[in-house]
Each structure stands twice: as structure tokens, then as C-alpha cells.
C-alpha atoms as a PDB file:
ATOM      1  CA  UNK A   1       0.000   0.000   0.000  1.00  0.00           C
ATOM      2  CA  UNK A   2       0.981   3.331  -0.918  1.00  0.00           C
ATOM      3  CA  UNK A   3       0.610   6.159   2.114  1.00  0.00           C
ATOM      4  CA  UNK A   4      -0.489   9.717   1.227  1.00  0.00           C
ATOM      5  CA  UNK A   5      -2.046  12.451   3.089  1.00  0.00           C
ATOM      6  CA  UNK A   6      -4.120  14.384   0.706  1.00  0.00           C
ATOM      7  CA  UNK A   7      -7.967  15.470   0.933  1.00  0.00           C
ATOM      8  CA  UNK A   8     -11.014  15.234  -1.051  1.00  0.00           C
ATOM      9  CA  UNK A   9     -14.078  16.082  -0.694  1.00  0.00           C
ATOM     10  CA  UNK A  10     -17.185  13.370  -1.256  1.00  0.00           C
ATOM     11  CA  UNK A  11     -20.123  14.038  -2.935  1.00  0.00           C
ATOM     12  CA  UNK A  12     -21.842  15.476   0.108  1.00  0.00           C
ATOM     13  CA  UNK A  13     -19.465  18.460   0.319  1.00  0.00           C
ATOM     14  CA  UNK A  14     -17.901  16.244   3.453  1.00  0.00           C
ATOM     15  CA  UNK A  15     -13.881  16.714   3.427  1.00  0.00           C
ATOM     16  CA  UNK A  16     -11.846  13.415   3.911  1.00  0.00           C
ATOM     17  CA  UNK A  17      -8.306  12.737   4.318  1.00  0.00           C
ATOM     18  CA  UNK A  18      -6.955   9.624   2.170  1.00  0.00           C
ATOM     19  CA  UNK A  19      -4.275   7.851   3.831  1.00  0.00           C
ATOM     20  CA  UNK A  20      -3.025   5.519   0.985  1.00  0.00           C
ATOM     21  CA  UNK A  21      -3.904   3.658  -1.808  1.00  0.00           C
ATOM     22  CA  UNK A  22      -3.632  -0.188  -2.620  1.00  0.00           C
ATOM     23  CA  UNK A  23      -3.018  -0.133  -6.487  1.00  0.00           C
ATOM     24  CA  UNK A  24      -3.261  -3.883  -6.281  1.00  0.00           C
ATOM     25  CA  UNK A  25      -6.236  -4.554  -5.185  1.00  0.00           C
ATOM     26  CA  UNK A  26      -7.352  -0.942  -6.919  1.00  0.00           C
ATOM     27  CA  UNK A  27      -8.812   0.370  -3.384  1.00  0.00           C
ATOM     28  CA  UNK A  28      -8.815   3.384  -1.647  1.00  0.00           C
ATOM     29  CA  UNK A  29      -8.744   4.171   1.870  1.00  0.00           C
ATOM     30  CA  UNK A  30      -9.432   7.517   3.883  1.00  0.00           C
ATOM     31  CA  UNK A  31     -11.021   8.832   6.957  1.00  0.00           C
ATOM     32  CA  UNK A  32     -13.796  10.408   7.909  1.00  0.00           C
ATOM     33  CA  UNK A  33     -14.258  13.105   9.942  1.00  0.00           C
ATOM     34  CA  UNK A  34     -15.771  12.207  13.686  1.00  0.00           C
ATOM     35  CA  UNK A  35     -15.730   8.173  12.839  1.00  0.00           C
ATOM     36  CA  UNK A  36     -13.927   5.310  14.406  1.00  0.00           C
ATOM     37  CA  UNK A  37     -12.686   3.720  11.384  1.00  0.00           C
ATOM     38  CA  UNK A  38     -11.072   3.877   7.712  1.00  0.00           C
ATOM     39  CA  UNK A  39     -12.867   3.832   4.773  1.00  0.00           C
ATOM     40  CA  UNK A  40     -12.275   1.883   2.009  1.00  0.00           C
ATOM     41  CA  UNK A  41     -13.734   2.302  -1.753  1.00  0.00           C
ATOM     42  CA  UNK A  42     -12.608   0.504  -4.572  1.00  0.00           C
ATOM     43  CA  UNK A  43     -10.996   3.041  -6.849  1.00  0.00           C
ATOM     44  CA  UNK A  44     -13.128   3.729  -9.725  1.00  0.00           C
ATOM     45  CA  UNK A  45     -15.730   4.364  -7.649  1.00  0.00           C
ATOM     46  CA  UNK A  46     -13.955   6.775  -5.398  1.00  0.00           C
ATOM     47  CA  UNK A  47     -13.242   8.630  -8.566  1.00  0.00           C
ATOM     48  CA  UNK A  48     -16.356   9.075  -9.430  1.00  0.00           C
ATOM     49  CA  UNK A  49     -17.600  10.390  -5.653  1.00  0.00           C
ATOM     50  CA  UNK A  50     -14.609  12.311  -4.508  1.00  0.00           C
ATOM     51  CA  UNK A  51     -12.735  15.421  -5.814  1.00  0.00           C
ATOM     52  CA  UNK A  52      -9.469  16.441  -4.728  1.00  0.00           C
ATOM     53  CA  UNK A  53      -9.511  19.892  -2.050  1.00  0.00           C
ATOM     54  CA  UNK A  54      -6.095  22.258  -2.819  1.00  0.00           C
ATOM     55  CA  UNK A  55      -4.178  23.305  -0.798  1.00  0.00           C
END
């Protein structure tokens, strides 16, 4: 897996921070704001949703 620290925004307007990137098994994961876990979206998908925030 490969680490980054960027952030995106979903399609709710809802700012996320991606924390790598599995190019293998073409997934995604970030975190949310406020939950427990990290995400995971496969990455098509997560192109579709999200859109990068600059810095």
C-alpha cells in the first residue's frame, strides 16, 4: 500500500483525508471526519464520488 495524506471532498461536500492507496487490489482508503474507522472504496468508484480539495 501506498501512504499519502491528501484530501477530497465526497459528494456530500464532506472533506476526507486519504491515507493511501492499494493499487493492487485498486482500493482506496481515507477517513472520515468524527468516525472510528477507515474507509475503504474501490478506486473507480472513489473517482467518481470524490474530488481532490487544494491546498
Amino acid at each position: 500500500m501506498q501512504e499519502l495524506d491528501r484530501r477530497y471532498r465526497d459528494w456530500r461536500g464532506v472533506e476526507v483525508q486519504v491515507i493511501g492507496c492499494d493499487r493492487e487490489k485498486r482500493q482506496v482508503i481515507f477517513r472520515r471526519p468524527g468516525y472510528p474507522h477507515d474507509c475503504m472504496q474501490l478506486l473507480e468508484r472513489f473517482q467518481e464520488k470524490f474530488r481532490r480539495v487544494d491546498a
